[in-house]
Protein backbone atom coordinates (compact mmCIF):
# COMPACT_ATOMS: atom_id res chain seq x y z
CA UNK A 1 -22.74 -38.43 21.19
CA UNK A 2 -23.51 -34.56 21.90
CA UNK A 3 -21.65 -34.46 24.74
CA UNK A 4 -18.80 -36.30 22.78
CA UNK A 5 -19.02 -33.47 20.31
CA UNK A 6 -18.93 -30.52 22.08
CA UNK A 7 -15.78 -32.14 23.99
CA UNK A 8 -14.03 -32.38 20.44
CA UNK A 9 -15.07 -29.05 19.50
CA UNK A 10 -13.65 -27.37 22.79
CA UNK A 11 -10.16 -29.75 22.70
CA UNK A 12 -10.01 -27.99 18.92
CA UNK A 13 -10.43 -24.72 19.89
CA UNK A 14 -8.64 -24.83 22.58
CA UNK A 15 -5.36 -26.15 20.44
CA UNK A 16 -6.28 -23.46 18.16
CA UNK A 17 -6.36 -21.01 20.94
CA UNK A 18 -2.81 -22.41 22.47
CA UNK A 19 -1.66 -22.78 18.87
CA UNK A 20 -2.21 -17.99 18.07
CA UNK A 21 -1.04 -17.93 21.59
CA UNK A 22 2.22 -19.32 21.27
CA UNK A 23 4.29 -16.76 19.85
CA UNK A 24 2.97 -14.32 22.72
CA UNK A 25 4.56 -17.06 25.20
CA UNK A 26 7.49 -16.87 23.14
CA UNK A 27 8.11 -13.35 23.37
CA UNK A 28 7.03 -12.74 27.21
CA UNK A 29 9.60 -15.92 28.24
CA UNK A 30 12.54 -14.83 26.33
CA UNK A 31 11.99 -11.22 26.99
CA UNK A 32 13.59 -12.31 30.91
CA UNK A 33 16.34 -14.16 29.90
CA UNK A 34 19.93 -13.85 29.34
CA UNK A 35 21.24 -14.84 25.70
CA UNK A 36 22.65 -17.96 26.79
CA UNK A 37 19.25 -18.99 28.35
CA UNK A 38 17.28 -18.05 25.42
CA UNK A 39 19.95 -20.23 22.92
CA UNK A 40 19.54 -23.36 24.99
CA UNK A 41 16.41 -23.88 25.31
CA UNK A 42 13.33 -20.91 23.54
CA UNK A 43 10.84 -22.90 25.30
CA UNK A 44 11.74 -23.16 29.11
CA UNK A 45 10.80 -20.30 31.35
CA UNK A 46 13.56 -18.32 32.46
CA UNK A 47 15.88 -18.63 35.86
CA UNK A 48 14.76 -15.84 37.26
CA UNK A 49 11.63 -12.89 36.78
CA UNK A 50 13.77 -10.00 36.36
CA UNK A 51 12.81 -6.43 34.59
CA UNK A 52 16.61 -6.04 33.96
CA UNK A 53 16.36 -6.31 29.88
CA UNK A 54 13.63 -4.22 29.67
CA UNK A 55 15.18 -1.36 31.38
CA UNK A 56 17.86 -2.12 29.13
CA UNK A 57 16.07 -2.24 26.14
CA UNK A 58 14.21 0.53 26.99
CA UNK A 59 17.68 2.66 27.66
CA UNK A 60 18.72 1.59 24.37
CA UNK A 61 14.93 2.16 22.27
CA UNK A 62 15.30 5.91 24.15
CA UNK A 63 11.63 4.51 25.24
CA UNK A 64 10.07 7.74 26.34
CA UNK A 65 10.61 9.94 23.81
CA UNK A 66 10.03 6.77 21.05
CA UNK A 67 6.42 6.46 22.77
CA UNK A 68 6.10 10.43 22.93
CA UNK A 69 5.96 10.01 19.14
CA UNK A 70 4.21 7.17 18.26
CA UNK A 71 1.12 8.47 20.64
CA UNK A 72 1.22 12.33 18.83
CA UNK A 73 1.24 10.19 15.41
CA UNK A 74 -1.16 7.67 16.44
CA UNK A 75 -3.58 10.08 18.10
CA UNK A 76 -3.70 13.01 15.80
CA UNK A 77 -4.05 10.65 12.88
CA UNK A 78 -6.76 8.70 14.29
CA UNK A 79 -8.94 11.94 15.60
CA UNK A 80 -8.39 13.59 11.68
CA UNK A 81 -9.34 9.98 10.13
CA UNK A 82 -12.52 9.61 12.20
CA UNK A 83 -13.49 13.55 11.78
CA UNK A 84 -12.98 13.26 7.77
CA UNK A 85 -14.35 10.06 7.02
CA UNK A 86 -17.40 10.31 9.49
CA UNK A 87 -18.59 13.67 7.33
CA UNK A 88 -17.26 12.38 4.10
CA UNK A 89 -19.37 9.03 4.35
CA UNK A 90 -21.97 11.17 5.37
CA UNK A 91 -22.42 13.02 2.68
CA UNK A 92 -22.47 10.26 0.24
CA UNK A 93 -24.60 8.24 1.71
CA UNK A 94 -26.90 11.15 2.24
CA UNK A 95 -26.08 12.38 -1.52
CA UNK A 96 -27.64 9.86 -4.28
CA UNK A 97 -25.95 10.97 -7.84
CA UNK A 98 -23.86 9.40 -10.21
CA UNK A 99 -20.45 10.87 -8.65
CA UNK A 100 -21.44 10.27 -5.17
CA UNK A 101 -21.29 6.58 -5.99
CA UNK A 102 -18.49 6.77 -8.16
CA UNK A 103 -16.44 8.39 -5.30
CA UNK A 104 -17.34 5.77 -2.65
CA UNK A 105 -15.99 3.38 -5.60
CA UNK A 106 -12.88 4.56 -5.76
CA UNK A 107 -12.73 4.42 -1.90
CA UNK A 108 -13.43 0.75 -2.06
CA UNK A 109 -11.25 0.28 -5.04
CA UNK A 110 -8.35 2.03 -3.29
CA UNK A 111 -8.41 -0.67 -0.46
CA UNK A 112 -7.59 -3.31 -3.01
CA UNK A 113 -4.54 -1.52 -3.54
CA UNK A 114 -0.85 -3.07 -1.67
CA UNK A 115 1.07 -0.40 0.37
CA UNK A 116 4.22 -2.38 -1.89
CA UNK A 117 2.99 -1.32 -5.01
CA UNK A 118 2.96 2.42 -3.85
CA UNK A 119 5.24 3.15 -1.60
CA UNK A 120 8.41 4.70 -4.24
CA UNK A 121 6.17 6.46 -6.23
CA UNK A 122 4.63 8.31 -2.94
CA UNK A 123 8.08 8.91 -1.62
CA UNK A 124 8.50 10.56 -4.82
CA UNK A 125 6.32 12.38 -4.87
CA UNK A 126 5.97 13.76 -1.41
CA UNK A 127 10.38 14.65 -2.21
CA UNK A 128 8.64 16.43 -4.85
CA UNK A 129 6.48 18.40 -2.55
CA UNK A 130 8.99 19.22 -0.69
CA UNK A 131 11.43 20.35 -2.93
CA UNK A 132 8.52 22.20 -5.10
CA UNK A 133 6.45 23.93 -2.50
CA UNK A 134 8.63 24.04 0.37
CA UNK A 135 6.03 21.84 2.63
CA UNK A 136 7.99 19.48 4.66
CA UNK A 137 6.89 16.11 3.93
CA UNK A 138 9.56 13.77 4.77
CA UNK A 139 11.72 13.29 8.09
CA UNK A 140 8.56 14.83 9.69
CA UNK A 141 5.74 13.74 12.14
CA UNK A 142 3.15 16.23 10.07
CA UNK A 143 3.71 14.36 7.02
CA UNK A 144 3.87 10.78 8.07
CA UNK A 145 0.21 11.70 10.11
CA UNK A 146 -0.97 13.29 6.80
CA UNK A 147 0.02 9.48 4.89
CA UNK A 148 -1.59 7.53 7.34
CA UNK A 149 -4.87 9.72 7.04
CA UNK A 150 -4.69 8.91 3.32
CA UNK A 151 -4.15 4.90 3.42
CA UNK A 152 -6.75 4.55 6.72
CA UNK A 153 -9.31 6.95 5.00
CA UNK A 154 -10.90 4.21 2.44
CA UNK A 155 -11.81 1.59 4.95
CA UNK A 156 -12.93 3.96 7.77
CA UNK A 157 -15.67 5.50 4.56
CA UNK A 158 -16.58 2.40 3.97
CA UNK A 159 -17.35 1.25 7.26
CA UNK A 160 -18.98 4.54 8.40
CA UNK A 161 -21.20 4.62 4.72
CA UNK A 162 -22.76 1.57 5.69
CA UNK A 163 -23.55 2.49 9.45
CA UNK A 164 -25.12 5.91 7.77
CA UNK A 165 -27.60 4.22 5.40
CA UNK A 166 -29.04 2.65 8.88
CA UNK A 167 -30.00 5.82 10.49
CA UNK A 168 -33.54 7.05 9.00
CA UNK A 169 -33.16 10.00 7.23
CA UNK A 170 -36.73 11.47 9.26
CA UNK A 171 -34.04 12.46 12.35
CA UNK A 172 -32.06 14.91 9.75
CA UNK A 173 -35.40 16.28 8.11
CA UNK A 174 -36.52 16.68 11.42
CA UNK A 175 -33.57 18.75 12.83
CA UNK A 176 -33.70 20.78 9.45
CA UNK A 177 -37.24 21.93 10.20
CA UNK A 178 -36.52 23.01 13.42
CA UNK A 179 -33.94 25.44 11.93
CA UNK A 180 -30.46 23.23 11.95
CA UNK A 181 -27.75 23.86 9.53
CA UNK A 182 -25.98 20.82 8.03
CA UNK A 183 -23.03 21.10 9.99
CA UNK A 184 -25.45 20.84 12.95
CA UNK A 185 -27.47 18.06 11.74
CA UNK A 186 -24.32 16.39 11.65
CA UNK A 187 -22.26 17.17 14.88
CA UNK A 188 -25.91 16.88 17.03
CA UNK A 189 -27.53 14.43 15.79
CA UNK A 190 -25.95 12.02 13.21
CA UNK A 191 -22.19 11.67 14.73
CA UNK A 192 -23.44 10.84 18.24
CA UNK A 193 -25.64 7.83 16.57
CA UNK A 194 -22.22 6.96 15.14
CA UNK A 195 -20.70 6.32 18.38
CA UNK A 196 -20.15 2.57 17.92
CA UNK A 197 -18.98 2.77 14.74
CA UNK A 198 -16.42 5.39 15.72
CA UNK A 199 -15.00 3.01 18.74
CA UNK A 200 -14.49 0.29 15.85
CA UNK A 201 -12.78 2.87 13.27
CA UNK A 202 -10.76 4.05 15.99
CA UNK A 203 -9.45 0.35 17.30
CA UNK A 204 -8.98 -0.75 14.07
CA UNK A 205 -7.10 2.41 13.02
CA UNK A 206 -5.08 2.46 16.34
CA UNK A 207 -3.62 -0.73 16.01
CA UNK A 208 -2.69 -0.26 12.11
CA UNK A 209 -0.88 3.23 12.66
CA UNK A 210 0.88 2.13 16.41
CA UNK A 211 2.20 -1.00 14.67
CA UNK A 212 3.36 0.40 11.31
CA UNK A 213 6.89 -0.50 10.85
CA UNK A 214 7.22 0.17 6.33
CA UNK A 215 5.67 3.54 6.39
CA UNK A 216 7.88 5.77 9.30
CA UNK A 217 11.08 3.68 7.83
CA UNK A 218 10.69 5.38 4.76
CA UNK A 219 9.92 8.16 6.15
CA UNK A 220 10.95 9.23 9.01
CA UNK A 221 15.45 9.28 9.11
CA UNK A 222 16.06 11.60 12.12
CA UNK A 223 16.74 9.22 15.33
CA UNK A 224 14.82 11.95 17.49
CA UNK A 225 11.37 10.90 15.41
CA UNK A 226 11.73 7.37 15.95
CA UNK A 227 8.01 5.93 16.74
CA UNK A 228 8.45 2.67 19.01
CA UNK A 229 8.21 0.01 16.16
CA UNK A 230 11.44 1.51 14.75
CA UNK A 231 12.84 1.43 17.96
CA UNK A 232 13.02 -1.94 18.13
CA UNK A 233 14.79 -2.23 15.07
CA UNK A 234 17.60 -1.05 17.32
CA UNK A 235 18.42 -4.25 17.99
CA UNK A 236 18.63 -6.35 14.60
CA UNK A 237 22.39 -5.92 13.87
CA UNK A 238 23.94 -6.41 10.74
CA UNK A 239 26.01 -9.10 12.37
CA UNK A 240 24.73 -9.88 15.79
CA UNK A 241 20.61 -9.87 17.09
CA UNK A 242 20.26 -9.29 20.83
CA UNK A 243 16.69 -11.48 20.67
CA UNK A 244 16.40 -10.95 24.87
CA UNK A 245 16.41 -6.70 24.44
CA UNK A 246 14.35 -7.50 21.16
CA UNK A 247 11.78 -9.12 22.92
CA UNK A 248 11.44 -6.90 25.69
CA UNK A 249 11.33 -4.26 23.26
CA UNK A 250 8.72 -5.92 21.40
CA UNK A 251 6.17 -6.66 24.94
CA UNK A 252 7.21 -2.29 25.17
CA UNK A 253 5.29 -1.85 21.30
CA UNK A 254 2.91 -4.53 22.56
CA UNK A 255 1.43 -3.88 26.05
CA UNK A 256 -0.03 -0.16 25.02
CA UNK A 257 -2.32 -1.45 22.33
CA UNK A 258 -3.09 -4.40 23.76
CA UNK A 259 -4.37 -2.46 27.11
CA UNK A 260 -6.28 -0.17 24.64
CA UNK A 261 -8.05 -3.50 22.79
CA UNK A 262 -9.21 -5.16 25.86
CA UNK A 263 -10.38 -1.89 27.41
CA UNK A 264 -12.75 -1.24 24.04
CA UNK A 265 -12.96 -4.61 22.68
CA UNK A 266 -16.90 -4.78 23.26
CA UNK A 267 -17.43 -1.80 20.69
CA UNK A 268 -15.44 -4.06 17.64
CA UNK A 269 -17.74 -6.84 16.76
CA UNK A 270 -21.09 -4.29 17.22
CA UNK A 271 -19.80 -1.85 15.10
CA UNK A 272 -18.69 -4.06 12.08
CA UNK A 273 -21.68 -5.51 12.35
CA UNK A 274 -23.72 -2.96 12.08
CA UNK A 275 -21.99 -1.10 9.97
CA UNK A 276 -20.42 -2.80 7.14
CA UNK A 277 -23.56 -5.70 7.01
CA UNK A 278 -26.21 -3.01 7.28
């Protein structure tokens, strides 16, 4: 009857497994055909293995420069997130007042908060920034990294507040006796501790900011600025769809991230755990 079990259980997930899988298929089969393959049949592998649409598509995405952009936005957000929120949960965890919890409050509270909800006001109001002090806010790569490091800030405090209040506060007194400032408390002792916590903030940050599609629509116009989920929007005419170019384009936004996952996957379910349980 055990045995029985465990062969149900494994048929399930597998089917489950097959089930997330699919639309990766999907994309990877279609991505070699030619339209007329791909309309009779979405299913079948293709004719023929050829990189032909992807050179295509990435003619038409103007690839290069499209992933020049998404890694200087990607990268310099997530190194400013991890920086910022690492001190800033830091110091609240470390700090025990009245407005040290009500900050870390309204970090949590601002993660219950839709993107949808916000998004015309803060293109509003960065216009007004623009227009007011002359700081270039829109149709720039400087100001779409400086929204991302606002929206990702609240869950990477949270997760690093709760990977602080592990570490025993003896190691900081310690380092303070022997003459350490706070800033090298920090940077020597506490932020290498937080190493497996910052892979996690990182992953999880990298995937949200490379995949962003709503965000660099509204604010980035210029062609030239283009990060490679706009890109792809290339090829979702008004009239007419060009699915085989769209799904090579979409295995171009995909691979990157994906490589970066698998290579750092081992760090995700550590650091959650022993940062936001703990």
């Amino acid at each position: 009857m055990k045995k029985f079990n465990k062969i149900i259980k494994e048929l399930l997930l597998l089917i489950t497994a097959l089930f997330f899988l699919s639309p990766i298929y999907i994309i990877i089969v279609n991505s070699f055909k030619n339209r007329q393959e791909l309309y009779e049949n979405v299913l079948a592998l293709p004719k023929e293995f050829s990189f032909q649409y992807y050179i295509e598509a990435m003619e038409k995405m103007n690839f290069l420069n499209a992933l020049a952009n998404s890694l200087y936005i990607t990268i310099l957000s997530v190194l400013i997130i991890v920086v910022l929120s690492s001190m800033t949960a830091w110091m609240l965890a470390r700090t025990d007042n009245k407005l040290s919890k009500i900050i870390f409050m309204i970090f949590i509270a601002t993660m219950l908060i839709p993107f949808q909800t916000l998004m015309m006001p803060l293109m509003q109001f960065m216009s007004t920034i623009t227009n007011t002090l002359h700081i270039p806010m829109i149709n720039t790569r400087e100001g779409l990294i400086f929204m991302h490091i606002g929206f990702s800030s609240s869950i990477s405090v949270f997760l690093y507040h709760g990977f602080v209040k592990s570490i025993p506060i003896t190691l900081e007194e310690a380092a303070t006796i022997d003459g350490a400032s706070k800033f090298g408390v920090f940077w020597r002792i506490i932020f290498p501790i937080l190493k497996p916590i910052t892979v996690t903030v990182m992953i999880l940050n990298v995937i949200n900011i490379w995949n962003d599609y709503l965000l660099p629509s509204l604010t980035l116009t210029d062609k030239g600025l283009r990060t490679i989920p706009l890109s792809t929007f290339y090829f979702f005419g008004e009239f007419t769809i060009q699915w085989n170019l769209a799904m090579a384009g979409l295995m171009l936004t995909i691979i990157p991230v994906v490589i970066f996952y698998v290579l750092a996957q081992k760090h995700i379910i550590k650091g959650i755990g022993e940062g936001a349980v703990k």
